[in-house]
Protein backbone atom coordinates (compact mmCIF):
# COMPACT_ATOMS: atom_id res chain seq x y z
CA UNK A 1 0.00 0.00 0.00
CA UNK A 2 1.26 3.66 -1.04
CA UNK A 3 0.55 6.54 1.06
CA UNK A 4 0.96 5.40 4.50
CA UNK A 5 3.78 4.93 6.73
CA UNK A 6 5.04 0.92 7.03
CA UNK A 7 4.57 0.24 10.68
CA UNK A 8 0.98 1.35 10.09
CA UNK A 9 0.19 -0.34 7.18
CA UNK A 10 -0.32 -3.76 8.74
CA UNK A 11 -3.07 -2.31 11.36
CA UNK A 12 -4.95 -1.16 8.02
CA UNK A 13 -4.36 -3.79 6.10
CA UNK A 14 -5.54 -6.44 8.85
CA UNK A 15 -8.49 -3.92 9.09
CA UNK A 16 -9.31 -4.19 5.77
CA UNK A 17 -9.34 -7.77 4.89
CA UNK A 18 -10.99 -8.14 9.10
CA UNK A 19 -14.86 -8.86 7.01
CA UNK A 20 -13.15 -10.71 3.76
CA UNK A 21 -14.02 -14.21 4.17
CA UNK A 22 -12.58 -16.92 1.28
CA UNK A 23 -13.27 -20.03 2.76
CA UNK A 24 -9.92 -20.82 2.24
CA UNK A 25 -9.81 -20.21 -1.46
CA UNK A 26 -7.33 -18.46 -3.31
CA UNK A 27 -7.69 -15.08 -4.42
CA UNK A 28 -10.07 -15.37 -8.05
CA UNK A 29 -8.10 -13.92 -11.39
CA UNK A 30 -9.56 -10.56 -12.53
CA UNK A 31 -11.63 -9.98 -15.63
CA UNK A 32 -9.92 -7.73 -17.87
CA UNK A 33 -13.06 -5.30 -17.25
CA UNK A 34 -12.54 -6.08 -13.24
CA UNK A 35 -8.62 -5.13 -14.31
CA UNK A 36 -10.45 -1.74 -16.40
CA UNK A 37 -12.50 -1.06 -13.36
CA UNK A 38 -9.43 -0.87 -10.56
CA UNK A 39 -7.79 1.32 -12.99
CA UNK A 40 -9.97 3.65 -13.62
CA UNK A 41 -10.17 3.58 -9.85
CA UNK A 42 -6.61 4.30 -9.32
CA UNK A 43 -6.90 7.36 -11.80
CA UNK A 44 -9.83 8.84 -9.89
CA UNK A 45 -8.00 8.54 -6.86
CA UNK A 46 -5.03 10.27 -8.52
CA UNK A 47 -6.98 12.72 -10.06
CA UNK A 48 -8.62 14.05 -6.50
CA UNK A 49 -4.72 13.50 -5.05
CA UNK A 50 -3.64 16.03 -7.58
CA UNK A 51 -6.16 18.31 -8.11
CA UNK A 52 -6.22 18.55 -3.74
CA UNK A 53 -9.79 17.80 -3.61
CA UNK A 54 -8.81 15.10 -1.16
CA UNK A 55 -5.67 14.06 1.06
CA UNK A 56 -3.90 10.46 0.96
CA UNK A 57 -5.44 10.26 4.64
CA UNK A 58 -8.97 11.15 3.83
CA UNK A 59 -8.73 8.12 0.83
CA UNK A 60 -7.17 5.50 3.59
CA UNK A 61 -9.96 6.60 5.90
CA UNK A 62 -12.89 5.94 3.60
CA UNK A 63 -11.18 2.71 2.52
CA UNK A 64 -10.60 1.39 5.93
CA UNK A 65 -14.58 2.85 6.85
CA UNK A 66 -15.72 1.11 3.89
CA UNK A 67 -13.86 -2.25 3.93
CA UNK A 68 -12.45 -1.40 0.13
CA UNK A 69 -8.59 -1.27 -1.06
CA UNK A 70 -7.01 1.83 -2.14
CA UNK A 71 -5.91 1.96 -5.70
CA UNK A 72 -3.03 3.92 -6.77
CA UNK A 73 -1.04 3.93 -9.81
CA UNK A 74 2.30 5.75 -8.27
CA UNK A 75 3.63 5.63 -4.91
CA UNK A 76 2.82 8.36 -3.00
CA UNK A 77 6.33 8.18 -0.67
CA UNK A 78 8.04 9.00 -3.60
CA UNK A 79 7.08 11.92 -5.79
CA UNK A 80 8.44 11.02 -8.51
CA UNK A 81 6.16 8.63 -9.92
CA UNK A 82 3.78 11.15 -10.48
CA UNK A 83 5.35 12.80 -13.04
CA UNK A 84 5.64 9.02 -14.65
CA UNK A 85 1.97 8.64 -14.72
CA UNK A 86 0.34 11.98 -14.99
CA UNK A 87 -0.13 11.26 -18.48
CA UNK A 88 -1.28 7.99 -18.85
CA UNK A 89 -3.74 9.70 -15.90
CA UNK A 90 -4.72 12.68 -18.63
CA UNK A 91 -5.30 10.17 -21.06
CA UNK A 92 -7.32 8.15 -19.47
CA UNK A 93 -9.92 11.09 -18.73
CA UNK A 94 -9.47 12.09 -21.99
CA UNK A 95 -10.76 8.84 -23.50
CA UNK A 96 -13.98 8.83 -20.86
CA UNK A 97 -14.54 12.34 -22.31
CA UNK A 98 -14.05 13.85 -18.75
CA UNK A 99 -12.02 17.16 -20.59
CA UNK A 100 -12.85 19.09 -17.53
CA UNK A 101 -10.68 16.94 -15.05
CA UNK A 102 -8.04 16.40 -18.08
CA UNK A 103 -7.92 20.49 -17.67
CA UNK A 104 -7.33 20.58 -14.08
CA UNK A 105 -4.97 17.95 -14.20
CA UNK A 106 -2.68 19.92 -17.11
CA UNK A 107 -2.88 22.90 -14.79
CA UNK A 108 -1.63 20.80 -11.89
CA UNK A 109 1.16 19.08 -14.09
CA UNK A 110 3.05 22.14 -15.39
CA UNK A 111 2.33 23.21 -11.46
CA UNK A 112 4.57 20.20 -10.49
CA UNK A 113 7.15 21.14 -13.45
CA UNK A 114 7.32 24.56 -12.55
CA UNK A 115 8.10 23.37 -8.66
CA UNK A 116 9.91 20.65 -10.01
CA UNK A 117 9.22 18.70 -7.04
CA UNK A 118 5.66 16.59 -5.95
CA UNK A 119 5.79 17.61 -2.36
CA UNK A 120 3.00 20.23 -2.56
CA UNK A 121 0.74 17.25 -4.84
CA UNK A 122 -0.08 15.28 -2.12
């Protein structure tokens, strides 16, 4: 998991999976549009991470409060791999048609170039 600090992440994670009950089988594969789903997930979640309308904390919150994983397509501990995916992140809004969040996410990627740093993203 991205976005949390590692002696924490096992109390979430055990959290998490606390109601998940597999009577001992193993973990189904995904359907490629199960696969589609969880990454248009993931780009959601990076779009609100970007654009600020939500913090890394308030996303682990509602996941743990909900029971669901959090899906994220960089790791938020290093910056970096924002830059690496903010693309593939404006594409993918692009394709759904969704030209107002591929906007705000442009704005919010020559933001990061002109910092040249991700610390103010997230």
């Amino acid at each position: 998991m991205y976005g949390i600090k590692y002696e924490d992440s096992k109390d979430i994670f055990n959290a998490m999976l606390e109601n998940y009950d597999n009577d001992g089988d193993e973990f189904e594969e995904l359907n490629f549009e199960e696969e589609a789903e969880i990454l248009s997930t993931a780009y959601e979640n990076t779009y609100l991470l970007v654009t600020k309308k939500v913090t890394i904390e308030e996303i682990m919150q509602e996941a743990l409060e909900s029971g669901d994983f959090v899906f994220l397509p960089f790791d938020p501990s290093n910056l970096d791999t924002i830059e690496l995916i903010l693309d593939d992140v404006i594409d993918h809004f692009e394709a759904c048609e969704e030209y107002e969040k591929c906007a705000e996410l442009v704005a919010a990627k020559k933001e990061l170039e002109k910092n040249d740093t991700g610390s103010d993203i997230i």
